[in-house]
Protein backbone atom coordinates (compact mmCIF):
# COMPACT_ATOMS: atom_id res chain seq x y z
CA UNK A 1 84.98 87.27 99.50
CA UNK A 2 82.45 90.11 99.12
CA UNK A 3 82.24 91.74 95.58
CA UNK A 4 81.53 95.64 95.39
CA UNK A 5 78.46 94.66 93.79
CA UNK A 6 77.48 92.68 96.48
CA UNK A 7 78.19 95.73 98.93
CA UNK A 8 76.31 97.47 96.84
CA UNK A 9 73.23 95.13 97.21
CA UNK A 10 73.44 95.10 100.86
CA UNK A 11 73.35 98.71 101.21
CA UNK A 12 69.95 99.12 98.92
CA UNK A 13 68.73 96.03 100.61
CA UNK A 14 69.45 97.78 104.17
CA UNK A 15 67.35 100.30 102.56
CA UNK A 16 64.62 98.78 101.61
CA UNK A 17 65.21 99.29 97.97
CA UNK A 18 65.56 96.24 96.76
CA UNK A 19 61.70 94.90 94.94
CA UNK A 20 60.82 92.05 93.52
CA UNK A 21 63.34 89.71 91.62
CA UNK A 22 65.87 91.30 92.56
CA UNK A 23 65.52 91.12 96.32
CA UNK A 24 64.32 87.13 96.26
CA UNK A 25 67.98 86.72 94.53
CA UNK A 26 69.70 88.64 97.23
CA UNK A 27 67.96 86.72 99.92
CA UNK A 28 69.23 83.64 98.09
CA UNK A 29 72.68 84.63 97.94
CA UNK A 30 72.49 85.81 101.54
CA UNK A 31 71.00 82.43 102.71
CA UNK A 32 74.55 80.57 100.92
CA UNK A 33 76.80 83.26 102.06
CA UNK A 34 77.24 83.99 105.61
CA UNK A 35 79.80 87.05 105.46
CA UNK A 36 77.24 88.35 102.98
CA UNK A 37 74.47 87.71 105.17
CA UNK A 38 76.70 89.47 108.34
CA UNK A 39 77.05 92.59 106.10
CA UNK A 40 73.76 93.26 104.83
CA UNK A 41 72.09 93.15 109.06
CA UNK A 42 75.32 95.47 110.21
CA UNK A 43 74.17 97.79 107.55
CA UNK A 44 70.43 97.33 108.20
CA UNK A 45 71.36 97.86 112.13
CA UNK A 46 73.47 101.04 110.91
CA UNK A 47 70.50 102.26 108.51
CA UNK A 48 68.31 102.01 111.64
CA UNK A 49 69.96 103.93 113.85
CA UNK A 50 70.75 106.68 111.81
CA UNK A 51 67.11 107.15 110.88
CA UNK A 52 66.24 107.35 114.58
CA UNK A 53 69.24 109.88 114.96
CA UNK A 54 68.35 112.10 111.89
CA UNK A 55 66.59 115.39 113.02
CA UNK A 56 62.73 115.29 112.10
CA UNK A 57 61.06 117.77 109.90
CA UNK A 58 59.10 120.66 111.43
CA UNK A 59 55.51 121.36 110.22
CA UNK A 60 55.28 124.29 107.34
CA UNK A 61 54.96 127.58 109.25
CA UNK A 62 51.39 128.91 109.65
CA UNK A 63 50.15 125.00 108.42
CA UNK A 64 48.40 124.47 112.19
CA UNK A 65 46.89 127.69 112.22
CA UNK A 66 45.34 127.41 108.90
CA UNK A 67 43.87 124.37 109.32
CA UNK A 68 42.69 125.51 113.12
CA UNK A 69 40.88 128.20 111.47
CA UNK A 70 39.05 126.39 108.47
CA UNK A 71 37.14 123.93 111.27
CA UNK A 72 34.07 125.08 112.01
CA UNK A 73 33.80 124.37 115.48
CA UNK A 74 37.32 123.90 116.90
CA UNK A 75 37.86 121.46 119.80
CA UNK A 76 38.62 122.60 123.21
CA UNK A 77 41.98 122.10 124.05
CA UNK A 78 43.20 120.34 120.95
CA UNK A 79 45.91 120.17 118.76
CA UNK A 80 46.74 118.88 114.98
CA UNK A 81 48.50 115.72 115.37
CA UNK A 82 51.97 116.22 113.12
CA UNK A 83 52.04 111.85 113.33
CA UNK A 84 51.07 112.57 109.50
CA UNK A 85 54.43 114.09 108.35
CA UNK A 86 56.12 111.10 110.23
CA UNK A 87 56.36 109.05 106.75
CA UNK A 88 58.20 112.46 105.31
CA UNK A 89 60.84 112.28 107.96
CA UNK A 90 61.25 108.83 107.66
CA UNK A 91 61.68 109.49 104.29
CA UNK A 92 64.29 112.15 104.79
CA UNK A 93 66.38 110.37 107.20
CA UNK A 94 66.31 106.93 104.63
CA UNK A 95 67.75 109.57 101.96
CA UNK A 96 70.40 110.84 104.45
CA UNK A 97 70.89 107.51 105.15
CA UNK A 98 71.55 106.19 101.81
CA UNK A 99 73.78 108.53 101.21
CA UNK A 100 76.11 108.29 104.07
CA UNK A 101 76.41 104.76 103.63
CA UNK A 102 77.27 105.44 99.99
CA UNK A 103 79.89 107.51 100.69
CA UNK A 104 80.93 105.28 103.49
CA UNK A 105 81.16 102.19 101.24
CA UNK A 106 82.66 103.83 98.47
CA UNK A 107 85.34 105.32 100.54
CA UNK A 108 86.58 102.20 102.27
CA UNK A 109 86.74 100.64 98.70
CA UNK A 110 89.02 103.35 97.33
CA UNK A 111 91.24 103.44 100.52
CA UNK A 112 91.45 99.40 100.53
CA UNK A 113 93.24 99.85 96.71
CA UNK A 114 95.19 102.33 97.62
CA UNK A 115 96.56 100.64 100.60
CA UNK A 116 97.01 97.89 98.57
CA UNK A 117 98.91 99.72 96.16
CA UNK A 118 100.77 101.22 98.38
CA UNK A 119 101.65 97.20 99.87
CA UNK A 120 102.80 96.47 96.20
CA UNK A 121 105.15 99.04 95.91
CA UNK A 122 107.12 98.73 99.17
CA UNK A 123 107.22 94.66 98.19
CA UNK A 124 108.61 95.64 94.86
CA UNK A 125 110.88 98.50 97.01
CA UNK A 126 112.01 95.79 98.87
CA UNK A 127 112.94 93.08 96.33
CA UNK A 128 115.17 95.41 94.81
CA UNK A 129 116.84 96.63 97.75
CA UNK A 130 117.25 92.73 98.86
CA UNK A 131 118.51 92.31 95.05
CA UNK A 132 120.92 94.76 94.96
CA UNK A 133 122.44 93.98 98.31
CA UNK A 134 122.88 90.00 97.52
CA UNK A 135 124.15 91.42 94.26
CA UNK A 136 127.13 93.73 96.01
CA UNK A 137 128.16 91.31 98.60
CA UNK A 138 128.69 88.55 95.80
CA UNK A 139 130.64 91.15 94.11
CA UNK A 140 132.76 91.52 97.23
CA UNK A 141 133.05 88.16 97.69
CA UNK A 142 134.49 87.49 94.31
CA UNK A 143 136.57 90.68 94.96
CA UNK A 144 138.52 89.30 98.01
CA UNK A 145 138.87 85.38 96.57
CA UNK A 146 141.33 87.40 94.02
CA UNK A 147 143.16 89.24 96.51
CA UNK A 148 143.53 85.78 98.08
CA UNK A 149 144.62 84.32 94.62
CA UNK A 150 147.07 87.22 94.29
CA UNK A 151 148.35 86.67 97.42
CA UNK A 152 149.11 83.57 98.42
CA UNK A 153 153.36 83.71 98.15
CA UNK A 154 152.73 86.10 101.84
CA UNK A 155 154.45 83.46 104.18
CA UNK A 156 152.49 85.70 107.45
CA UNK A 157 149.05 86.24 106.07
CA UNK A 158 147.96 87.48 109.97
CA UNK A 159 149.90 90.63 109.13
CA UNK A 160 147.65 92.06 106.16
CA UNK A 161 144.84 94.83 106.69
CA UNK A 162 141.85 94.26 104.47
CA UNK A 163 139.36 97.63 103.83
CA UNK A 164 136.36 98.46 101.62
CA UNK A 165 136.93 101.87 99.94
CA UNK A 166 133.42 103.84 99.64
CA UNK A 167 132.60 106.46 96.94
CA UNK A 168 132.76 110.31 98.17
CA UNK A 169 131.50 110.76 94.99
CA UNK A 170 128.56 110.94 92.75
CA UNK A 171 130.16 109.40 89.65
CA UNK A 172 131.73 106.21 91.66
CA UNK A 173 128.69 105.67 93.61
CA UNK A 174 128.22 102.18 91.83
CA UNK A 175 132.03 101.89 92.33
CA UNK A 176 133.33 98.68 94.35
CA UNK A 177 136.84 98.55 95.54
CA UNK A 178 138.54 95.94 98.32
CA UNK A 179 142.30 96.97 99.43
CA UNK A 180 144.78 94.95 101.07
CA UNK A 181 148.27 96.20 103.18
CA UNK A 182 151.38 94.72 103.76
CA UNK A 183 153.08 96.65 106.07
CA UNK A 184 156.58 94.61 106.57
CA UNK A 185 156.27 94.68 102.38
CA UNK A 186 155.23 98.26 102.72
CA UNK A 187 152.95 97.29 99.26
CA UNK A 188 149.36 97.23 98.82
CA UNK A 189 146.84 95.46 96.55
CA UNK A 190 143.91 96.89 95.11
CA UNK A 191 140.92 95.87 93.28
CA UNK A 192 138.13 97.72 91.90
CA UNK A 193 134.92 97.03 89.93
CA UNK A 194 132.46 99.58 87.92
CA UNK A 195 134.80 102.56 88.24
CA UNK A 196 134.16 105.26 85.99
CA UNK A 197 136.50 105.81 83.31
CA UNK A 198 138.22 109.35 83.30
CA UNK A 199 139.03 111.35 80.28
CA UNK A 200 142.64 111.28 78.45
CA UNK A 201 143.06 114.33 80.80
CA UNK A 202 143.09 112.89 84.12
CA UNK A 203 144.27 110.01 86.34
CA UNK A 204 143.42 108.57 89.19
CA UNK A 205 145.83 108.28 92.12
CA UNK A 206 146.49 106.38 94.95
CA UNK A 207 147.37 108.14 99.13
CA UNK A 208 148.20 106.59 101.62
CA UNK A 209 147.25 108.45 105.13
CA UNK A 210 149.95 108.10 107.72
CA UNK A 211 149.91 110.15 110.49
CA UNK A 212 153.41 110.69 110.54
CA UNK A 213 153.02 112.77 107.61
CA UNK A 214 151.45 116.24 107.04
CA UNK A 215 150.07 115.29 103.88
CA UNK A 216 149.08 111.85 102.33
CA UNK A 217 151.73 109.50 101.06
CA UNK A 218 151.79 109.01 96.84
CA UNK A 219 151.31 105.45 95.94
CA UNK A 220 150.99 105.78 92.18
CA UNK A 221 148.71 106.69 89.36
CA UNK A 222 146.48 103.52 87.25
CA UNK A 223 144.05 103.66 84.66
CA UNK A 224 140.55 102.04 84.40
CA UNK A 225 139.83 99.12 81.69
CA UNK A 226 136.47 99.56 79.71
CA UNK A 227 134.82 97.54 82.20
CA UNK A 228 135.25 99.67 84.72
CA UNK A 229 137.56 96.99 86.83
CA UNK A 230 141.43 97.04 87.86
CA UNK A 231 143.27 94.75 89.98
CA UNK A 232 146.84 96.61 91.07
CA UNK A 233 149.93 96.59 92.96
CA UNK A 234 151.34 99.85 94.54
CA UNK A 235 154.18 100.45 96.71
CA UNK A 236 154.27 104.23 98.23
CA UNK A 237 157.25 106.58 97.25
CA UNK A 238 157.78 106.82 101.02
CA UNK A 239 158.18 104.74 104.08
CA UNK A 240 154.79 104.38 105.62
CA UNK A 241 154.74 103.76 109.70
CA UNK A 242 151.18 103.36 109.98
CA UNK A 243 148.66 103.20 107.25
CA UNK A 244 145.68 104.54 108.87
CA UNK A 245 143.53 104.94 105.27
CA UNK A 246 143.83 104.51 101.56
CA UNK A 247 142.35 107.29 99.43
CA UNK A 248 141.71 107.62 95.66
CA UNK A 249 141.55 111.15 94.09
CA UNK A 250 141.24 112.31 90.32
CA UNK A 251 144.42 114.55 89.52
CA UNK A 252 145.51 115.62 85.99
CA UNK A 253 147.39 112.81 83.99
CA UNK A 254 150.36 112.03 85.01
CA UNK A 255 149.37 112.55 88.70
CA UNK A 256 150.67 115.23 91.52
CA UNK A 257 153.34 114.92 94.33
CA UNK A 258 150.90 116.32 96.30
CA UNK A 259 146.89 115.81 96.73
CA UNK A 260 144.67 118.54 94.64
CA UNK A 261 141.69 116.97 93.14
CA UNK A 262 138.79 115.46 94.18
CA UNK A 263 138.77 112.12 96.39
CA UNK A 264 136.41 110.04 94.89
CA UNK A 265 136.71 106.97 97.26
CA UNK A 266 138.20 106.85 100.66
CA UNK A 267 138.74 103.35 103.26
CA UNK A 268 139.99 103.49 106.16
CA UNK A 269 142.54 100.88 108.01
CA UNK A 270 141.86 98.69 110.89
CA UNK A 271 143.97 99.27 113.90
CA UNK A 272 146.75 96.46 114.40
C-alpha cells in the first residue's frame, strides 16, 4: 500500500525535485516496491506531457527590435533565435505542472476518505436496520408461541385468523401487537408489546370491522401494564358475520359505544 507521503515523493520525483539523499532513498524504495515504482513513471509520463501541452512564453514586446538595433551591422535576412527563453517555458510549464498534480493528488486523497466514510456509515446503517429487524421478528415469534399457549383447549385450530396490527400512530410506532379470531367462538385474543401507556383519562378500545355494520363493532376497553405489554380476551357486544379487521383507538375512560378518537393501530383479517 502507497502512503500519502510516498505520493508525495513520486510527484516531486516526477518533477525533478527530488536532490541528493533524498532522491537515492526514493530510488531505493522504488527498486523494493513495484506499485511505488508504477506510480512515480505514470506521473513522470503525466508531468511530460503536460509540459509539452502547456502554452510557451512569448518574447517581451519590443525585446527583438532592441537587440536588432544595438548590432552594428545586422545580418541579412536574420532573426533572434527565441531557443534561449526555451528553459523559461520549461520552467513555467514544470510549475503548472506541479501544481496540477498537487491538486490532483490531494483531491483523490480527500475523496478516497470520504467515500470511505461514507462506506462506514451505510455498514453501520445497515447493522442496525438488520438488528432491529431480527429483533422484531423474535418479538413476534415469542408473541404468537403465547397465543398458541393460550389457545390450545380450540378443538378446530384451522378455523382461527391470525393478523399483525400496525401503528397509525406516532406514539405506538414501537408498538407490537399479534391478534387471533374465533369466529364459531365469536372471541378474539390479543397480545401487545411496548404500547404506550395512556393517561388516567383515556382508554384504549377494541372494533371489530364487519361489513354488515355501518360502524365498527365494540369489543371492550383494557389497560396497558408498565411494560407496555397486555395479553387479552374480548368477545364483541354484537354478533360479528365477518371480521374483516381489528382496530384499536384511544377514547376517554370508560370507552364509547361508538368510535371517536384516534386509531392508533389497525390489522386487517385474512379472507376465509
Amino acid at each position: 500500500m502507497i502512503t500519502e507521503r510516498q505520493e508525495e515523493l513520486a510527484a516531486l520525483h516526477a518533477l525533478g525535485l527530488l536532490e541528493g539523499a533524498e532522491r537515492d532513498a526514493f530510488m531505493a524504495e522504488i527498486a523494493g516496491n513495484a506499485e511505488l515504482g508504477a506510480l512515480a513513471d505514470s506521473l513522470s509520463a503525466a508531468g511530460a506531457e503536460l509540459a509539452l501541452a502547456a502554452p510557451q512564453l512569448a518574447a517581451p514586446a519590443g525585446l527583438e527590435e532592441k537587440i536588432m538595433a544595438a548590432l552594428p551591422t545586422p545580418p541579412e535576412a536574420a532573426y533572434f533565435p527565441l531557443a534561449r527563453f526555451a528553459p523559461w517555458a520549461m520552467a513555467a510549464s514544470l510549475v503548472l505542472a506541479t501544481g496540477w498534480l498537487t491538486f490532483q493528488i490531494l483531491s483523490l486523497h480527500d475523496e478516497n476518505e470520504h467515500l470511505q466514510a461514507e462506506l462506514r456509515l451505510a455498514e453501520i446503517a445497515s447493522q442496525t436496520a438488520r438488528n432491529e429487524l431480527r429483533q422484531r421478528s423474535l418479538l413476534a415469534e415469542a408473541m404468537i408461541k403465547d397465543l398458541g399457549a393460550q389457545l390450545r383447549r380450540t378443538e378446530n385450530l384451522t378455523r382461527l385468523k391470525v393478523t399483525a396490527l400496525v401503528s397509525l400512530a406516532g406514539n405506538t410506532k414501537e408498538a407490537q401487537a399479534i391478534a387471533v379470531w374465533d369466529s364459531d367462538q365469536q372471541a378474539g385474543l390479543l397480545t401487545f408489546d411496548k404500547l404506550p401507556i395512556t393517561d388516567q383519562s383515556q382508554d384504549y378500545q377494541i372494533w371489530v370491522v364487519d361489513p354488515a355494520y355501518p360502524n365498527p363493532v365494540n369489543g371492550g376497553v383494557f389497560h396497558v401494564a408498565k411494560d407496555g405489554s397486555v395479553m387479552l380476551a374480548f368477545k364483541p357486544d354484537q354478533p360479528v358475520r365477518k371480521a374483516d379487521a381489528f382496530a384499536i383507538s384511544l377514547e376517554k375512560k370508560g370507552g364509547v359505544p361508538k368510535a371517536e378518537g384516534p386509531i392508533v393501530m389497525l390489522g386487517k383479517l385474512p379472507d376465509t
